[in-house]
Protein backbone atom coordinates (compact mmCIF):
# COMPACT_ATOMS: atom_id res chain seq x y z
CA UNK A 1 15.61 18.29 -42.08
CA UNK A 2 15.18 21.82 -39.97
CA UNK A 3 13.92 22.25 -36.97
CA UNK A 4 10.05 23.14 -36.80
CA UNK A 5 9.23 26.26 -35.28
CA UNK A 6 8.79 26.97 -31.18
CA UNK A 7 8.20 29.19 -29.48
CA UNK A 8 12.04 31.21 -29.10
CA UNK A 9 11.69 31.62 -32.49
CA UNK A 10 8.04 33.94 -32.23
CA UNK A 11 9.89 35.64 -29.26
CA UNK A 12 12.46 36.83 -31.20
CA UNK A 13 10.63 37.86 -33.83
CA UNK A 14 8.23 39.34 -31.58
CA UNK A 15 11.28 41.71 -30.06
CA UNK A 16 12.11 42.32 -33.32
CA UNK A 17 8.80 43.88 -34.94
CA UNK A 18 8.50 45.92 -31.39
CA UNK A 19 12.04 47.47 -31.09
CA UNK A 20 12.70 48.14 -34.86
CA UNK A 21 15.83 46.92 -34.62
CA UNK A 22 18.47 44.16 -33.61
CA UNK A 23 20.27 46.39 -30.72
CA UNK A 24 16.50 47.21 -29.70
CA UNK A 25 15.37 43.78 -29.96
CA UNK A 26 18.47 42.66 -28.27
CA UNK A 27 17.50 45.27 -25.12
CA UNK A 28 14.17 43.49 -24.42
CA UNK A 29 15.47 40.03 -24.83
CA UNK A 30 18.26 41.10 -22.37
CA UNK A 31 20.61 39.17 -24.94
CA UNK A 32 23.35 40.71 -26.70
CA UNK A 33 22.90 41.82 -30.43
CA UNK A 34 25.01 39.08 -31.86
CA UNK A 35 22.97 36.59 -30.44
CA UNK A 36 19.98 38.41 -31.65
CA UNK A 37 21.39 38.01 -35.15
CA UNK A 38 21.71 34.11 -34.65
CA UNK A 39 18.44 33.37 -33.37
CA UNK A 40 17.02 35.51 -36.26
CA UNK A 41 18.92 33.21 -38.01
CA UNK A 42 17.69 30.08 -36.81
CA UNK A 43 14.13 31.23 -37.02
CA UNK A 44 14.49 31.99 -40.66
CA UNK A 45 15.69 28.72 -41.11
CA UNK A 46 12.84 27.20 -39.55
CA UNK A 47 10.46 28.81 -40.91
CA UNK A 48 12.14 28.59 -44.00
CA UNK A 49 11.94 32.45 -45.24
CA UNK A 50 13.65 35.64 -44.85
CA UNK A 51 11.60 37.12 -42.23
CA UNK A 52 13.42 40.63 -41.72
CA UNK A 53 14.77 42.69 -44.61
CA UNK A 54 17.50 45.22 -43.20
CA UNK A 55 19.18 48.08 -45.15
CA UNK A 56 21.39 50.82 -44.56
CA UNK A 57 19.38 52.43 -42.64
CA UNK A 58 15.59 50.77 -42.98
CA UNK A 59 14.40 47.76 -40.67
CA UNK A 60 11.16 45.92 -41.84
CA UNK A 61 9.32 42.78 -41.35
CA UNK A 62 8.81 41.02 -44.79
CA UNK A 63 4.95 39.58 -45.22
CA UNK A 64 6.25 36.64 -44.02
CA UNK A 65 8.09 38.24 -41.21
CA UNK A 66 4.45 40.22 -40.43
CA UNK A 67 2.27 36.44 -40.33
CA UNK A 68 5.35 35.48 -37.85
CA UNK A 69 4.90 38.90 -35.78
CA UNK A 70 0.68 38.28 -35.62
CA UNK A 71 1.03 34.86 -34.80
CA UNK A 72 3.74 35.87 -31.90
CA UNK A 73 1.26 38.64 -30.05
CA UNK A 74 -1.72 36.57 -30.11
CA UNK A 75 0.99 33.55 -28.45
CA UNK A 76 1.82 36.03 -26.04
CA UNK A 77 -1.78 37.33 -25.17
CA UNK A 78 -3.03 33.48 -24.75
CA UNK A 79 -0.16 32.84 -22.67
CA UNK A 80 -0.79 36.11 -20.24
CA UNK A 81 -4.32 35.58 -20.14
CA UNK A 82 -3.35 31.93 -18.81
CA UNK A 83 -0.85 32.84 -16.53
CA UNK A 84 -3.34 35.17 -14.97
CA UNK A 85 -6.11 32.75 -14.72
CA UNK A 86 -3.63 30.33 -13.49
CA UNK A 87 -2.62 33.06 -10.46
CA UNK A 88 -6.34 34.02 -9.94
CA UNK A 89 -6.83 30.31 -9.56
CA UNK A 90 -4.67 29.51 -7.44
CA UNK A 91 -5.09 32.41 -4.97
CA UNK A 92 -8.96 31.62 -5.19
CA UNK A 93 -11.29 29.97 -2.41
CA UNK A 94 -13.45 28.56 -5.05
CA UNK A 95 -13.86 25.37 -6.41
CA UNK A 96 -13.52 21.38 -5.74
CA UNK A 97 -10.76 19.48 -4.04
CA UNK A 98 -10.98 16.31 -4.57
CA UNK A 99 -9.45 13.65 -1.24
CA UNK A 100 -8.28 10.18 -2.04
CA UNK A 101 -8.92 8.11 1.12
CA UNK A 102 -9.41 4.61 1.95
CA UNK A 103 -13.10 3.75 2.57
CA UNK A 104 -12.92 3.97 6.31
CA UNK A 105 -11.75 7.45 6.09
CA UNK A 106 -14.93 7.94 4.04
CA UNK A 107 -16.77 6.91 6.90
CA UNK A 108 -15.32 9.13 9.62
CA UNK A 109 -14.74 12.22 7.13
CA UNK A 110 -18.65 11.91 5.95
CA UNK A 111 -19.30 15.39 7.40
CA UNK A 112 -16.56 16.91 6.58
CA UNK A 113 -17.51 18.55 3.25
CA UNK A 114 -20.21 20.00 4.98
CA UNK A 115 -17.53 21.52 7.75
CA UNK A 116 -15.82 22.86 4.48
CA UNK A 117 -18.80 24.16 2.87
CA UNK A 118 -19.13 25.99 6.26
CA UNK A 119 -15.79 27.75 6.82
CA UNK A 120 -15.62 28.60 3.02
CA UNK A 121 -18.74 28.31 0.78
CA UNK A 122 -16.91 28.48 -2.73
CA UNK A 123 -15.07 25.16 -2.20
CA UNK A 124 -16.79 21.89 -2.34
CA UNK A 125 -14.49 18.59 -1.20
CA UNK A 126 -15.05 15.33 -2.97
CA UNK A 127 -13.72 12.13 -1.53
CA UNK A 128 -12.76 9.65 -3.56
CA UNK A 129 -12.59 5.77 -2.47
CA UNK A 130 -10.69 3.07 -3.51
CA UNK A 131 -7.57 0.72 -2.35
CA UNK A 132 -5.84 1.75 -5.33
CA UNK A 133 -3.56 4.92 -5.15
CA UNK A 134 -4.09 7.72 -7.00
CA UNK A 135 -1.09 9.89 -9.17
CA UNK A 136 -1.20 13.35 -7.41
CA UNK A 137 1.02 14.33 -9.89
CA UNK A 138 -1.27 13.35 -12.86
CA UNK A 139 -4.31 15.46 -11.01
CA UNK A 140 -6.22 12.73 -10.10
CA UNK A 141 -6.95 13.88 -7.23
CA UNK A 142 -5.37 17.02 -4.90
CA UNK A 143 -5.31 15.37 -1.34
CA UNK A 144 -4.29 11.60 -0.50
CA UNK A 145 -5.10 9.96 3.00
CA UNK A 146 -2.82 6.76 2.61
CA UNK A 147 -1.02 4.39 4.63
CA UNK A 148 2.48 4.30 2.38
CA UNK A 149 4.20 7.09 1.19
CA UNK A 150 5.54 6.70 -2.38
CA UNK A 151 8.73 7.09 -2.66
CA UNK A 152 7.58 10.66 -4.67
CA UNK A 153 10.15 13.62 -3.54
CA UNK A 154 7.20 15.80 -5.13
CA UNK A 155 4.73 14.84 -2.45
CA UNK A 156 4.73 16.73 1.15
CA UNK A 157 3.32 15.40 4.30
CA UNK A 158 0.95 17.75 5.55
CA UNK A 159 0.09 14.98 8.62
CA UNK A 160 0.59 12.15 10.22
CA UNK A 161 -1.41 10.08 12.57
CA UNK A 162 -2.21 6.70 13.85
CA UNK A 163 -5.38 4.76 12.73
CA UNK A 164 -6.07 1.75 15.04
CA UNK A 165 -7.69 -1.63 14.66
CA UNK A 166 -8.85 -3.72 17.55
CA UNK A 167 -10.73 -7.08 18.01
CA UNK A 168 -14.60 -7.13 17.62
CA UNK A 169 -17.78 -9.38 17.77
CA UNK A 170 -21.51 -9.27 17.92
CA UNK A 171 -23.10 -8.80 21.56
CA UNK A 172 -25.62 -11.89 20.05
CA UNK A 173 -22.25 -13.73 19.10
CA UNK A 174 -20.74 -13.18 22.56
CA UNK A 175 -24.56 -14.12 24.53
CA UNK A 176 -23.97 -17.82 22.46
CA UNK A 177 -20.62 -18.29 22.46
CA UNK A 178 -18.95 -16.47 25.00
CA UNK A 179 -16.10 -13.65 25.06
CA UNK A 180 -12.47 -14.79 24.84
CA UNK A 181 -10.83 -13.58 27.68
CA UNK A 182 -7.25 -13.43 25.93
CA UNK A 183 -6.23 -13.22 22.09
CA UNK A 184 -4.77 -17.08 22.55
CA UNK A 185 -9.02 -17.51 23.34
CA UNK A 186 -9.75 -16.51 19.88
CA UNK A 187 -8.59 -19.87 18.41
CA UNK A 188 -11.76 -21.41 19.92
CA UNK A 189 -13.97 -19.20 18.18
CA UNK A 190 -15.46 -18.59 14.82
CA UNK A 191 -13.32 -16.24 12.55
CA UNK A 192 -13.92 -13.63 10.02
CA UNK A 193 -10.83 -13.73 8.08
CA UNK A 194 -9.47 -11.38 5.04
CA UNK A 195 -9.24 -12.39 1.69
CA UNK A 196 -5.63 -13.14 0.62
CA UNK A 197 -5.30 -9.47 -0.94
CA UNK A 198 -5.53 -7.72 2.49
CA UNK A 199 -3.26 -10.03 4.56
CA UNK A 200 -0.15 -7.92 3.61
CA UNK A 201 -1.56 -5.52 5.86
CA UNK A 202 -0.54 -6.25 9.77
CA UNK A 203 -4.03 -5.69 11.23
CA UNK A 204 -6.20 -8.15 8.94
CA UNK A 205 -3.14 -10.70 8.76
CA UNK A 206 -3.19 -10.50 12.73
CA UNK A 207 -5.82 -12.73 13.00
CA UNK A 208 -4.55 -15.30 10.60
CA UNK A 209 -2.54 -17.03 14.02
CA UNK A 210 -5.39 -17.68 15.64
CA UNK A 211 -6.86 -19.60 12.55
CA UNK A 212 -7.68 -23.87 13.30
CA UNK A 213 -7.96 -26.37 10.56
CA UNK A 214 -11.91 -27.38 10.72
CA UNK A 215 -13.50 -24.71 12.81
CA UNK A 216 -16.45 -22.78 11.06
CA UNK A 217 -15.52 -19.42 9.84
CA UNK A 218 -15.53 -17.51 6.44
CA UNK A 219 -12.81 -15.11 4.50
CA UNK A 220 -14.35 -11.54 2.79
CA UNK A 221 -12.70 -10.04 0.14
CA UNK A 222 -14.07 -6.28 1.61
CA UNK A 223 -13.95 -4.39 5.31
CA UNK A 224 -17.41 -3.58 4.52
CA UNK A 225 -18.52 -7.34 4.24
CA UNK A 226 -16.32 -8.25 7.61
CA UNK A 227 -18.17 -5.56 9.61
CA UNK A 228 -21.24 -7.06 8.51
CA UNK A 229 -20.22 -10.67 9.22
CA UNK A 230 -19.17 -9.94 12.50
CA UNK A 231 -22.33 -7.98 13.22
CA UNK A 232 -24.27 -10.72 12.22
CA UNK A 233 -22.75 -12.84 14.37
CA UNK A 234 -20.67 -15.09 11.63
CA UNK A 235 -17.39 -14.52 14.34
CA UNK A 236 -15.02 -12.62 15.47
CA UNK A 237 -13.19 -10.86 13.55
CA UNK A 238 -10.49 -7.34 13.02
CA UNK A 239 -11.87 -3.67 11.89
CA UNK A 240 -10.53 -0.46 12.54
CA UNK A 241 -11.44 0.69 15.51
CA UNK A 242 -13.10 4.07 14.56
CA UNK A 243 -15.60 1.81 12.56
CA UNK A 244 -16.13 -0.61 15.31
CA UNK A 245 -16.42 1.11 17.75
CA UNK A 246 -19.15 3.58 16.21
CA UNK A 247 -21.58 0.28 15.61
CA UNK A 248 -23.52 -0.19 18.46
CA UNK A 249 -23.88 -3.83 17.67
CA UNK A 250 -20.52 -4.67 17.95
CA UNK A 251 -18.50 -4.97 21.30
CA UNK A 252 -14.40 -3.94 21.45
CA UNK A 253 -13.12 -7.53 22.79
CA UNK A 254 -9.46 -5.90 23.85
CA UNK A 255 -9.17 -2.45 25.26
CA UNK A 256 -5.73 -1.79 23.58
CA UNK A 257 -5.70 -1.75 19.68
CA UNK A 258 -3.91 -5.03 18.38
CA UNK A 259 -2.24 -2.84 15.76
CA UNK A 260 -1.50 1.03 14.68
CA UNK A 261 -0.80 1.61 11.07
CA UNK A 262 0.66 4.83 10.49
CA UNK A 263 -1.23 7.37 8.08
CA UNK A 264 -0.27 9.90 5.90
CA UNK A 265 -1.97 13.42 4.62
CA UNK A 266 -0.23 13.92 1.86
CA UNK A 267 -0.55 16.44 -1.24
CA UNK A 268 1.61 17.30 -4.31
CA UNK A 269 4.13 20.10 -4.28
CA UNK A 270 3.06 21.78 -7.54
CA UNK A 271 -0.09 22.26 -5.12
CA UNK A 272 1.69 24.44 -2.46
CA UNK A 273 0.28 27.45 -3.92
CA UNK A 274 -3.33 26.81 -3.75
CA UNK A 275 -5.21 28.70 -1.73
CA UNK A 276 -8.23 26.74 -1.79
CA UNK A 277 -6.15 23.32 -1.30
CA UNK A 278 -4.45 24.84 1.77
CA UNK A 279 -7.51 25.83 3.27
CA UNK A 280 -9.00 22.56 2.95
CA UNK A 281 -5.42 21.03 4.18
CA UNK A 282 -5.76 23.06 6.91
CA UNK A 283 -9.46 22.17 8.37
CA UNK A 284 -7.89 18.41 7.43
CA UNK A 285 -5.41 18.03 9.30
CA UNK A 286 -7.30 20.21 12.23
CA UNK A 287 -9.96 17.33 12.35
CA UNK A 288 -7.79 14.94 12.24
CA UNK A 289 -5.61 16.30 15.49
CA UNK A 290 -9.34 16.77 16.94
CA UNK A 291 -10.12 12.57 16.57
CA UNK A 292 -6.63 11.47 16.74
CA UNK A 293 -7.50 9.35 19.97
CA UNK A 294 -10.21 7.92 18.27
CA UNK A 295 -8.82 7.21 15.52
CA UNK A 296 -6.12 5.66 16.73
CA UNK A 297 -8.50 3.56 19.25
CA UNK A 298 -6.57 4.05 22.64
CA UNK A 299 -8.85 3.96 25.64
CA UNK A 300 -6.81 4.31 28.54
């Protein structure tokens, strides 16, 4: 069964119906003539009619050959008119980028928009939240803040930083129950534990050693839920350390983070392009060199 028609076959009819001729046609194709002849060939065969009649000295399109011709411009003036919305697009400080980002980073980049929206009033930022990674490459979103890489040769690092967890309890849990004084204290305490979906992740696992058959303490399923626990006094428990520290109800048991996971800005090459998306990459990874000792959760 032959081929359906794509789009080589409109070109060359296209060159065809422009340059009169096959050494014409051949010129803007930058082909040579004989391979002219074949794909007018092929595209006859495809479209199953004899689109050119040629003669001794006389070069026309049959009706046929005319639809094909039509059909071929308006291809080509879609395809330009893309192209050049495409470029304008791209080159454009207008519109949305969307950031994928663990919910702490939702907390800590909660103004950021707004800093956005500042520098350059055509582009609005939405952050997205989830555990789940988003495809860049599928568009779901056009900046990722995540703690694994894929193994994606597409995606480019725009930053890297540290984001810190440290130890943390309720000043009402420490007035009734005392602070520990080392991490081996902990084991006498009350925990707020992780659910078993987090504890492939160093910082929330951390606690899990400290952990005694029959003393009181619950497991969450949700960071949220643990900074609430511990807040209300329920134990002691692990958070990231730019979220505990920023609740004035909480108290940093350790000076020095217990752990450092190691964070990546990351964005998809087809992206590199984008105006908008490196302006917004580039007030990103500004703020994030700006907080990096907070995030990170060093005090010394």
């Amino acid at each position: 069964m032959p081929a359906e028609p794509d789009w080589n076959d409109f070109r060359v009819i296209l060159a065809l119906g422009r340059a009169g001729s096959v050494a014409g046609a051949a010129h803007l194709l930058k082909v040579d003539p004989s391979t002219v002849s074949r794909r007018l060939a092929a595209a006859e065969t495809a479209f199953r009619a004899v689109l050119v009649v040629r003669e001794a000295r006389a070069f026309s399109l049959t009706r046929e050959g005319k639809s094909a011709f039509a059909a071929a411009e308006a291809m080509e003036a879609v395809a330009d008119r893309a192209r050049a919305e495409i470029r304008d697009a791209r080159g454009s400080l207008e519109g949305v980028v969307r950031i994928a980002c663990p919910p702490v980073a939702v907390r800590y980049l909660e103004d950021f928009p707004g800093a956005v929206a500042s520098e350059h009033p055509g582009i609005g930022v939405e952050l997205l939240s989830g555990r789940a990674p988003v495809n860049l490459a599928k568009g779901e979103a056009d900046i990722s803040i995540r703690a694994v890489r894929q193994a994606d040769m597409d995606l480019a690092v725009a930053h890297s930083f540290g984001l810190g967890s440290g130890v943390f309890a309720a000043e009402s849990y420490i007035e009734a129950q005392g602070r520990p004084s080392t991490p081996e204290d902990i084991a006498a305490h009350a925990l707020v534990r992780y659910a078993e979906a987090f504890l492939h992740m160093p910082p929330f696992a951390w606690i899990e050693q400290f952990a005694r058959p029959g003393k009181p303490g619950i497991r969450v399923d949700n960071i949220d839920m643990a900074q609430h626990r511990i807040a209300s006094g329920s134990g002691i428990g692990v958070l990231y350390c730019i979220a505990g520290d920023a609740d004035d109800r909480l108290v940093r048991l350790f000076e020095e983070p217990i752990d450092v996971t190691d964070m990546n800005i990351v964005y998809h090459q087809s992206m590199r392009g984008s105006a908008r998306l490196r302006a917004v990459l580039d007030l990103l990874v500004a703020f994030h060199i700006e907080r990096r000792a907070t995030l990170v959760g060093r005090k010394s």
